[in-house]
N, C-alpha and C. Protein backbone atom coordinates (compact mmCIF):
# COMPACT_ATOMS: atom_id res chain seq x y z
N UNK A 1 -0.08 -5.62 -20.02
CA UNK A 1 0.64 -6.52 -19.14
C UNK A 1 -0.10 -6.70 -17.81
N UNK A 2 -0.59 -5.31 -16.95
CA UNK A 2 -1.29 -5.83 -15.44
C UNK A 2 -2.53 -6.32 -16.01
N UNK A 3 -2.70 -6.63 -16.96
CA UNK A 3 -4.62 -7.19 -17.23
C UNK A 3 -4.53 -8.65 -16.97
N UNK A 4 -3.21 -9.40 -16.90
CA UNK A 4 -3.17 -10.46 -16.82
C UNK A 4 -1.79 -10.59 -15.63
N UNK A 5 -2.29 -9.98 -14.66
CA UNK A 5 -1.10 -9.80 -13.50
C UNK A 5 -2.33 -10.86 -12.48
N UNK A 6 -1.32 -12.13 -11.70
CA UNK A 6 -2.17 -12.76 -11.09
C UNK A 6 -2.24 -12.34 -9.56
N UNK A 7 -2.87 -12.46 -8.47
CA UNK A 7 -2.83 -12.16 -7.01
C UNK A 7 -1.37 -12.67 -6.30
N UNK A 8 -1.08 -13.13 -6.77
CA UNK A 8 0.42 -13.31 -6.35
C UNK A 8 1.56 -12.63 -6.87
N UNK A 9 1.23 -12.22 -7.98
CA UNK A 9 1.91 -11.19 -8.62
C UNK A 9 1.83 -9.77 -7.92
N UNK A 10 0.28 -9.62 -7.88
CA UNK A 10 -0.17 -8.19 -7.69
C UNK A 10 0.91 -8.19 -5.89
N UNK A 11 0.73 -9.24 -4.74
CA UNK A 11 1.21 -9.24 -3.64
C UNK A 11 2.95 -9.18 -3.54
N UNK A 12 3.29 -9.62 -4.64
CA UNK A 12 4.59 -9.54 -4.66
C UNK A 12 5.27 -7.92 -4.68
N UNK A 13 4.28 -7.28 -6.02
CA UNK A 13 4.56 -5.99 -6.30
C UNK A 13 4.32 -4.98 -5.36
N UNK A 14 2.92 -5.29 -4.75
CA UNK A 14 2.91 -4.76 -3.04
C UNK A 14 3.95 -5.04 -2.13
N UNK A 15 4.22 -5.78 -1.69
CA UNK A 15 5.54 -6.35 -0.84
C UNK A 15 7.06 -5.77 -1.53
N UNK A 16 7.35 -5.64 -2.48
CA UNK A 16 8.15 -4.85 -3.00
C UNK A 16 8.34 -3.50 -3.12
N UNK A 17 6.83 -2.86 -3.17
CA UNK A 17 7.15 -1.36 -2.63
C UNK A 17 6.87 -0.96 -1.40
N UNK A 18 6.71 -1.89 -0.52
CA UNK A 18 6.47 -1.98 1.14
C UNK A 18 8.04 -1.98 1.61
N UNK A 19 8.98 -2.96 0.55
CA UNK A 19 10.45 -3.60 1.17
C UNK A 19 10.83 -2.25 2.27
N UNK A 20 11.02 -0.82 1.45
CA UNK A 20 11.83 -0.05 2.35
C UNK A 20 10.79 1.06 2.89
N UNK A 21 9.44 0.74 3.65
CA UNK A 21 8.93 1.59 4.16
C UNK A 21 9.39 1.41 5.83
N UNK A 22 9.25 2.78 6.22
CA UNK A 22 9.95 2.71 7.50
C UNK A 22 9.04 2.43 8.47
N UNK A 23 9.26 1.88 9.76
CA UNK A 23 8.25 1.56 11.30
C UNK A 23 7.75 2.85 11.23
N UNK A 24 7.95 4.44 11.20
CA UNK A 24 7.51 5.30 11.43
C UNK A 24 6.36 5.77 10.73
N UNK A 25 6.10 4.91 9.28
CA UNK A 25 5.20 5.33 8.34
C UNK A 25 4.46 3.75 8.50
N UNK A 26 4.03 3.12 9.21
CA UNK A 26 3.67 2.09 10.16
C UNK A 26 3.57 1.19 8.81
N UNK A 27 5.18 0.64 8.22
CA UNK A 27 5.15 -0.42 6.88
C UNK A 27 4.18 -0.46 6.18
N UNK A 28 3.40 1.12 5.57
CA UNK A 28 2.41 1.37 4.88
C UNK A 28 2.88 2.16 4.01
N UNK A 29 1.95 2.09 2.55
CA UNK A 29 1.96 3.41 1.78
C UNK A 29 0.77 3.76 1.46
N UNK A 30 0.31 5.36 1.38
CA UNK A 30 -0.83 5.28 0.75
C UNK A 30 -1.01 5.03 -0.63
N UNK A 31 -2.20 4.74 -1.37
CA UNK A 31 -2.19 5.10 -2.78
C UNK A 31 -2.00 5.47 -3.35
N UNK A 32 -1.98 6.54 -2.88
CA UNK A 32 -1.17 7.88 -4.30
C UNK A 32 0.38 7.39 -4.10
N UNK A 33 0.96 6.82 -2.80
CA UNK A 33 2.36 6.45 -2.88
C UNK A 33 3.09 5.42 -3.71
N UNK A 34 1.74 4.05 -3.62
CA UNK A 34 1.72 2.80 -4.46
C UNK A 34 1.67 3.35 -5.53
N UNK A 35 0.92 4.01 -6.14
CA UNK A 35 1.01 4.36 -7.69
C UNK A 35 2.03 4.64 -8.51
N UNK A 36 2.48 5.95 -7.22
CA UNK A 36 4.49 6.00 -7.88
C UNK A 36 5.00 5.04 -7.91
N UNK A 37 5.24 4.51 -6.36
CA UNK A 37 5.98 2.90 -6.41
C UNK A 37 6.05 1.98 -7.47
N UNK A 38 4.27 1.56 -7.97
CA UNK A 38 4.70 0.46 -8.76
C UNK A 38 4.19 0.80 -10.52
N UNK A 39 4.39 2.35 -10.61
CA UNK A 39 4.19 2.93 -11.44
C UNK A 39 3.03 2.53 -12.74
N UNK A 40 2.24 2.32 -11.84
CA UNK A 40 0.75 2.37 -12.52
C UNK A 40 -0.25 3.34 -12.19
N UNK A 41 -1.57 3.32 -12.96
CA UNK A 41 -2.75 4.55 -12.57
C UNK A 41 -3.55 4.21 -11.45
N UNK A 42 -4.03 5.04 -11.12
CA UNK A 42 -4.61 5.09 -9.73
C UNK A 42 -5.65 4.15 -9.63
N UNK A 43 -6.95 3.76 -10.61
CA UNK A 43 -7.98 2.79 -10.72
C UNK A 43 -7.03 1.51 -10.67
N UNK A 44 -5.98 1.27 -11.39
CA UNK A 44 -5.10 0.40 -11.44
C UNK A 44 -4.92 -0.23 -9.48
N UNK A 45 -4.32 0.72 -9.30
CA UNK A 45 -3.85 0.61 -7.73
C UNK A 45 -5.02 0.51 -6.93
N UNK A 46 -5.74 0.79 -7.50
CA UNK A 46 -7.49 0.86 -6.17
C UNK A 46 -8.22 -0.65 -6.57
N UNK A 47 -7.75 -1.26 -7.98
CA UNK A 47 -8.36 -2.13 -8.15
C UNK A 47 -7.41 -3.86 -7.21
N UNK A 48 -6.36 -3.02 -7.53
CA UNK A 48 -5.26 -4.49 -6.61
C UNK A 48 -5.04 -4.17 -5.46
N UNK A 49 -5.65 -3.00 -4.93
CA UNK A 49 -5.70 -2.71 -3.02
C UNK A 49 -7.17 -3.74 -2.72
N UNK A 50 -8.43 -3.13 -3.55
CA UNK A 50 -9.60 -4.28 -3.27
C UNK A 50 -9.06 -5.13 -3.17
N UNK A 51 -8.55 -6.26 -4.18
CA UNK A 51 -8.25 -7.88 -4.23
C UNK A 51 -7.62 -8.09 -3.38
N UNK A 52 -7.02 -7.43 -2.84
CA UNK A 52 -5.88 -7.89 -1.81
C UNK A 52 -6.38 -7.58 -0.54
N UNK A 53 -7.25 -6.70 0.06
CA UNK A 53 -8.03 -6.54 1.01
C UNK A 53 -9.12 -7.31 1.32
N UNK A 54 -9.98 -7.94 -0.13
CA UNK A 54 -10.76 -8.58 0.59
C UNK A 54 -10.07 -10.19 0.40
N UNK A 55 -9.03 -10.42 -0.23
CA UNK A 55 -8.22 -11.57 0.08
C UNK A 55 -8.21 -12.24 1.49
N UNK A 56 -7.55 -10.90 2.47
CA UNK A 56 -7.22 -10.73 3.13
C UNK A 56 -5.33 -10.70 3.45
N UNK A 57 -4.71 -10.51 2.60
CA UNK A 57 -3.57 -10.36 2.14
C UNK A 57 -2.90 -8.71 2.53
N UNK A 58 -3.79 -7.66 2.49
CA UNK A 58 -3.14 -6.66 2.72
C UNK A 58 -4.89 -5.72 4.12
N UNK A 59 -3.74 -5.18 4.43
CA UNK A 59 -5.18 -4.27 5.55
C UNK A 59 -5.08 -2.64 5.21
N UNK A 60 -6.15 -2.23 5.71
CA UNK A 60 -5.68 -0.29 5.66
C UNK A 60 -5.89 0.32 7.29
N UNK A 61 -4.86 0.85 7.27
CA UNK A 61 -4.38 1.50 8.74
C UNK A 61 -4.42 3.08 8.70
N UNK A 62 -4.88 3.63 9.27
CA UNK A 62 -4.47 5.38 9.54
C UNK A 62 -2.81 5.39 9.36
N UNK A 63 -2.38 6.00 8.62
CA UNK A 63 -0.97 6.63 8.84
C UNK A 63 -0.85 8.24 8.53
N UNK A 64 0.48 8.28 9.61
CA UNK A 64 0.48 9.83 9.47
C UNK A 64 1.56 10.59 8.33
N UNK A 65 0.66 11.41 7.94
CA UNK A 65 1.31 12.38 6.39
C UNK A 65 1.11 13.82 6.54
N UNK A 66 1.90 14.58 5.80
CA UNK A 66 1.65 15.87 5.88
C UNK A 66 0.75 16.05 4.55
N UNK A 67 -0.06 16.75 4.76
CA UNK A 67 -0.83 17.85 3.87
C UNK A 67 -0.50 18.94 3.04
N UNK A 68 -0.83 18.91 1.77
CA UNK A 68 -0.14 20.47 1.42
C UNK A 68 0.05 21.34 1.83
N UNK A 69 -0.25 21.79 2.94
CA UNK A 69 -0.09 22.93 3.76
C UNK A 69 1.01 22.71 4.82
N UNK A 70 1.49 21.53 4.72
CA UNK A 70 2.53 20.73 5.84
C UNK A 70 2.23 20.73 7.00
N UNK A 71 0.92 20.50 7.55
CA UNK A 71 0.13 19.94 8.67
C UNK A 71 -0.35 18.81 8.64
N UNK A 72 0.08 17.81 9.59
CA UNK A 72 0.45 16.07 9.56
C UNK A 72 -1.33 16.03 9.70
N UNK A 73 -1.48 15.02 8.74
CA UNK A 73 -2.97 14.79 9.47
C UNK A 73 -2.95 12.77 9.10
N UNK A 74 -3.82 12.11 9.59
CA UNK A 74 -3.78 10.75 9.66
C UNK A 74 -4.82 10.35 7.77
N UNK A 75 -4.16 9.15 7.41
CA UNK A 75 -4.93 9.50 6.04
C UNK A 75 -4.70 7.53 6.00
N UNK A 76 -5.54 7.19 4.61
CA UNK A 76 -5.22 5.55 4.89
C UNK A 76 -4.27 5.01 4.12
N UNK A 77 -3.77 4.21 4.55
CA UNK A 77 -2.67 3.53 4.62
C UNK A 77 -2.30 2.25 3.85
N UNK A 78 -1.77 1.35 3.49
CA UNK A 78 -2.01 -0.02 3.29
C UNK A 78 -1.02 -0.84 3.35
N UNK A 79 -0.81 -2.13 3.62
CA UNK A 79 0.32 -2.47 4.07
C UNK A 79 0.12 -4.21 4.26
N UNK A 80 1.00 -5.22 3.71
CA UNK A 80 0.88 -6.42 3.82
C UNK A 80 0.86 -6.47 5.07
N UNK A 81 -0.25 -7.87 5.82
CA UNK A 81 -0.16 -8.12 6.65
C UNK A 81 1.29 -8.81 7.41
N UNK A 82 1.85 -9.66 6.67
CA UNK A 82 2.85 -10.74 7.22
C UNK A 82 4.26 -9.30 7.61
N UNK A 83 3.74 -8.41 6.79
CA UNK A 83 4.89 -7.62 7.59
C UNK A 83 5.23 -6.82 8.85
N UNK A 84 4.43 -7.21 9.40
CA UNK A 84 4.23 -6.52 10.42
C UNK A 84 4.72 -6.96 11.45
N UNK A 85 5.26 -6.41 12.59
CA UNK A 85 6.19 -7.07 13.57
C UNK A 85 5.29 -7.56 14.55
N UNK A 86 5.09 -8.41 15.27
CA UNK A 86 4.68 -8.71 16.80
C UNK A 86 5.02 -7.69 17.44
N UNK A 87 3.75 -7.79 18.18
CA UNK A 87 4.12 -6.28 18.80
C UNK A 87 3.70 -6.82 20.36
């Protein structure tokens, strides 16, 4: 089924697991988060973060996460552009 998922598709499914990310996790998820989200494999998710990055449709931002050790460290991020508030 995603072998024939089109860029508007792929942005929709991004924008859908963006819907309930919070201002504090700066309306980003990382990859390993998208993967759960839109429950596909990771090459999967790295291949529709490219298209959509060099689209220019989605960007990657530092956001902050804890570490297995539960020490926050900054890691990348990704996140439709249009969602983003004026700041």
């Amino acid at each position: 089924m995603l072998s024939e998922v089109t860029q508007s598709d792929l942005v929709a499914a991004v924008h859908a697991a963006l819907e309930n990310v919070a201002a504090e996790d700066g309306y980003a998820l990382t990859s390993n988060e998208l993967t759960d989200a839109l429950d596909v494999g990771k090459k999967k998710v790295w291949e529709m973060l490219g298209q959509l990055v060099r689209a220019g449709t989605v960007e990657c931002i530092k956001v902050r996460r804890l570490n297995i050790t539960g020490v926050p460290q900054r890691v990348a991020g990704y996140r439709v552009k249009s969602t983003v508030p004026p700041e």
